[in-house]
C-alpha atoms as a PDB file:
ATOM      1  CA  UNK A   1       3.860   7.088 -13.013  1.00  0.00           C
ATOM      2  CA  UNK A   2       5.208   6.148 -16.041  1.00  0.00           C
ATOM      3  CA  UNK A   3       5.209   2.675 -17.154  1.00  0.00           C
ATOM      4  CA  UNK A   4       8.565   2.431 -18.613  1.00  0.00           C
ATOM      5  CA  UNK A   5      10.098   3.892 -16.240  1.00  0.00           C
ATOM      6  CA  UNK A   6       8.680   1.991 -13.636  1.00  0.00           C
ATOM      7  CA  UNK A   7       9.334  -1.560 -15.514  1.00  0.00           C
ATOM      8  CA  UNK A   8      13.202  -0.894 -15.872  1.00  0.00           C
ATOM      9  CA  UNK A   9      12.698   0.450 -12.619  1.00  0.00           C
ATOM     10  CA  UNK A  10      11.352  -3.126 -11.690  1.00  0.00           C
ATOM     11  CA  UNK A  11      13.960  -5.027 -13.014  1.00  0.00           C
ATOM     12  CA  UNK A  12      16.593  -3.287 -10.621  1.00  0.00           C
ATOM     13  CA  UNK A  13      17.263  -4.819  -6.940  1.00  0.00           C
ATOM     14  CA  UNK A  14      15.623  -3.094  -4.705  1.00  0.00           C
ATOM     15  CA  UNK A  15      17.862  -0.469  -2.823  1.00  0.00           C
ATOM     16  CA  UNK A  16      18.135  -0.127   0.833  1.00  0.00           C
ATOM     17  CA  UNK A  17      15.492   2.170   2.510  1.00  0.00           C
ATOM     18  CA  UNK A  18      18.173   4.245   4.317  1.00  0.00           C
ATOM     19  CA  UNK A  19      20.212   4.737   1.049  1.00  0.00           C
ATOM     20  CA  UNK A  20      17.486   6.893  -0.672  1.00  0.00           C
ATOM     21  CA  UNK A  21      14.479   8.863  -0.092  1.00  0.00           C
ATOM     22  CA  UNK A  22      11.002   7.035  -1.074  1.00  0.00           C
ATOM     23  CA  UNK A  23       9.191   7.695  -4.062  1.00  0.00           C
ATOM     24  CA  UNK A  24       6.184   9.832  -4.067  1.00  0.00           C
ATOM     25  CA  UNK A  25       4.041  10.161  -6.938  1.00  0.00           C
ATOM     26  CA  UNK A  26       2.697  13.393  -8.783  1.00  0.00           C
ATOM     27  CA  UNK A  27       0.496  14.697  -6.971  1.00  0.00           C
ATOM     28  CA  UNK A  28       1.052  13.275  -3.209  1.00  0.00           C
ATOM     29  CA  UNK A  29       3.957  14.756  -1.104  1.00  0.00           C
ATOM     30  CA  UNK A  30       4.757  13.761   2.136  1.00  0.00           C
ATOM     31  CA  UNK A  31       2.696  16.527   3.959  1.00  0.00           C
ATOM     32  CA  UNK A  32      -0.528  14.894   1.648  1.00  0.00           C
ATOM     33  CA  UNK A  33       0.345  11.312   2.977  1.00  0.00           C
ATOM     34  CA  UNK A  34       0.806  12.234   6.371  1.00  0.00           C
ATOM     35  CA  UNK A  35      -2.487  13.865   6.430  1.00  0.00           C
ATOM     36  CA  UNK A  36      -4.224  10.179   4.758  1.00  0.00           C
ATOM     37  CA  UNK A  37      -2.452   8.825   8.072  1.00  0.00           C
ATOM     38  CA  UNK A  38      -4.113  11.196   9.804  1.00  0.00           C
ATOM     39  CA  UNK A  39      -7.850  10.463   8.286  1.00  0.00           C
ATOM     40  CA  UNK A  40      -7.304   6.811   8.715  1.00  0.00           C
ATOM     41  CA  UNK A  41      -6.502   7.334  12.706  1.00  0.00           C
ATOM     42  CA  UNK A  42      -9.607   9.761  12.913  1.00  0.00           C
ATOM     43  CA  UNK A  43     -11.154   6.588  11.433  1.00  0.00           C
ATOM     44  CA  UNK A  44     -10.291   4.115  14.175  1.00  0.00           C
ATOM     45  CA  UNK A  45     -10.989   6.606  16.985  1.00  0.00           C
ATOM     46  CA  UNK A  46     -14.583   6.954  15.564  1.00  0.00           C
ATOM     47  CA  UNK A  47     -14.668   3.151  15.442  1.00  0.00           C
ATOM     48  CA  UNK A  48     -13.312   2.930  19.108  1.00  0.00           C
ATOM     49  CA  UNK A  49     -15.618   5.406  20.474  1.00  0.00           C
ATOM     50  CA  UNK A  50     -18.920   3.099  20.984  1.00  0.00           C
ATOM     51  CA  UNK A  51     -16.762   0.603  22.315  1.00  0.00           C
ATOM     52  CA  UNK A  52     -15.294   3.076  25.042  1.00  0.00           C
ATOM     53  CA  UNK A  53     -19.293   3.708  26.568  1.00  0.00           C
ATOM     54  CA  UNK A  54     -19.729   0.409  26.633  1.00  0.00           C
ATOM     55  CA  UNK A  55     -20.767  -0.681  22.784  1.00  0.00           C
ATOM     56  CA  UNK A  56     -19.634  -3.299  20.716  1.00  0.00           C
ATOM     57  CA  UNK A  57     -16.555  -2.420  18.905  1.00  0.00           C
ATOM     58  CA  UNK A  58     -17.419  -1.616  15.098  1.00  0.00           C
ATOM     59  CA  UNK A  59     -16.381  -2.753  12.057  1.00  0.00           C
ATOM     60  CA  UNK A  60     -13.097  -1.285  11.046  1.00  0.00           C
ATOM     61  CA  UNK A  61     -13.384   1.567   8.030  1.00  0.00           C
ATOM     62  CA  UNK A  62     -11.555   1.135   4.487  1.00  0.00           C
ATOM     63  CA  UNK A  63      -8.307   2.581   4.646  1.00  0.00           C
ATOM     64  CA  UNK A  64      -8.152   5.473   2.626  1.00  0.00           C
ATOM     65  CA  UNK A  65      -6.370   4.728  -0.682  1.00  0.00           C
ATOM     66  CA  UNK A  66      -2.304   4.838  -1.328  1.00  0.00           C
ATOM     67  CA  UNK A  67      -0.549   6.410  -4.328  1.00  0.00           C
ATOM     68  CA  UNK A  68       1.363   3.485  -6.180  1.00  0.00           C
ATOM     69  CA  UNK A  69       3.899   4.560  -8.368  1.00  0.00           C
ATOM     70  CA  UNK A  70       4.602   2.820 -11.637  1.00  0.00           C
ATOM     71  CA  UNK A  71       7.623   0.684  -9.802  1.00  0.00           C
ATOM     72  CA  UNK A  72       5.531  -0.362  -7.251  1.00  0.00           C
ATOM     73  CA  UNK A  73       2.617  -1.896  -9.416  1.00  0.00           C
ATOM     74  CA  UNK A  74       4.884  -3.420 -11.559  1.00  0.00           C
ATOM     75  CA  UNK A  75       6.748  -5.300  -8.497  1.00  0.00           C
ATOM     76  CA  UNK A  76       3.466  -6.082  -7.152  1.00  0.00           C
ATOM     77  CA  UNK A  77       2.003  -7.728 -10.339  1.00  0.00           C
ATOM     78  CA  UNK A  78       5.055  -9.959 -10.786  1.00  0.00           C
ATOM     79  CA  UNK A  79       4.998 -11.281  -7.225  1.00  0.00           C
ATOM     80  CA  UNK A  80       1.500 -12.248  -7.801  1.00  0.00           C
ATOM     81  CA  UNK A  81       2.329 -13.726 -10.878  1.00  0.00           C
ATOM     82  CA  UNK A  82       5.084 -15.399  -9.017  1.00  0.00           C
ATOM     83  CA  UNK A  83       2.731 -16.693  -6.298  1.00  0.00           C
ATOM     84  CA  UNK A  84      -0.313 -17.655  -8.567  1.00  0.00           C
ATOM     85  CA  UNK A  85       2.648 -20.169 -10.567  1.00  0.00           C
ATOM     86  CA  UNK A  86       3.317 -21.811  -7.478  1.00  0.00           C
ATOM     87  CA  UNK A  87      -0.020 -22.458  -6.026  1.00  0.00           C
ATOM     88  CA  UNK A  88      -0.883 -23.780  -9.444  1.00  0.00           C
ATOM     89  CA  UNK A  89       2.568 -26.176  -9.760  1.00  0.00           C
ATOM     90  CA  UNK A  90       1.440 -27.136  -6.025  1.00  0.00           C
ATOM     91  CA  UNK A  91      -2.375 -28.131  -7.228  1.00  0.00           C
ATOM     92  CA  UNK A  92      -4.551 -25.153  -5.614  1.00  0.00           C
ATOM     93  CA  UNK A  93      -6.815 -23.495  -7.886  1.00  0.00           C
END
């Protein structure tokens, strides 16, 4: 979570999935993100269920929200960075 870390961290290629074991951030270990997996499936079942007895399908819930580690925002604000500059070079505003 720390942002120096994560923006030398940024710089780096990134590595191979296989080659090392993902980042989780203080606070959420793996048994804490399988169990938002597990909300957000509850979530669609109780979204399919009307729709199984013959109701309209509803609308789909909000996801419930991901850890982000320093690294990961800092990636993500550069390649929107990098994708705002181009629609702007090509004219789209």
């Amino acid at each position: 979570m720390n942002e120096d870390v994560g923006r030398m961290r940024a710089e780096q290629p990134l590595p191979m999935p296989e080659d090392i074991p993902p980042p989780t951030p203080h606070g959420y270990s793996f048994p804490v993100l399988l169990q938002l997996r597990i909300i957000d499936l509850q979530k669609e079942i109780l979204r399919a269920l009307p729709a199984i007895f013959g109701g309209k399908l509803g609308p789909p819930f909000p996801p419930e929200p991901r850890p982000m580690t320093a690294e990961m925002r800092i990636r993500d604000q550069r390649e929107t960075r990098n994708v705002h500059s181009v629609l702007s070079q090509l004219g789209v505003r």
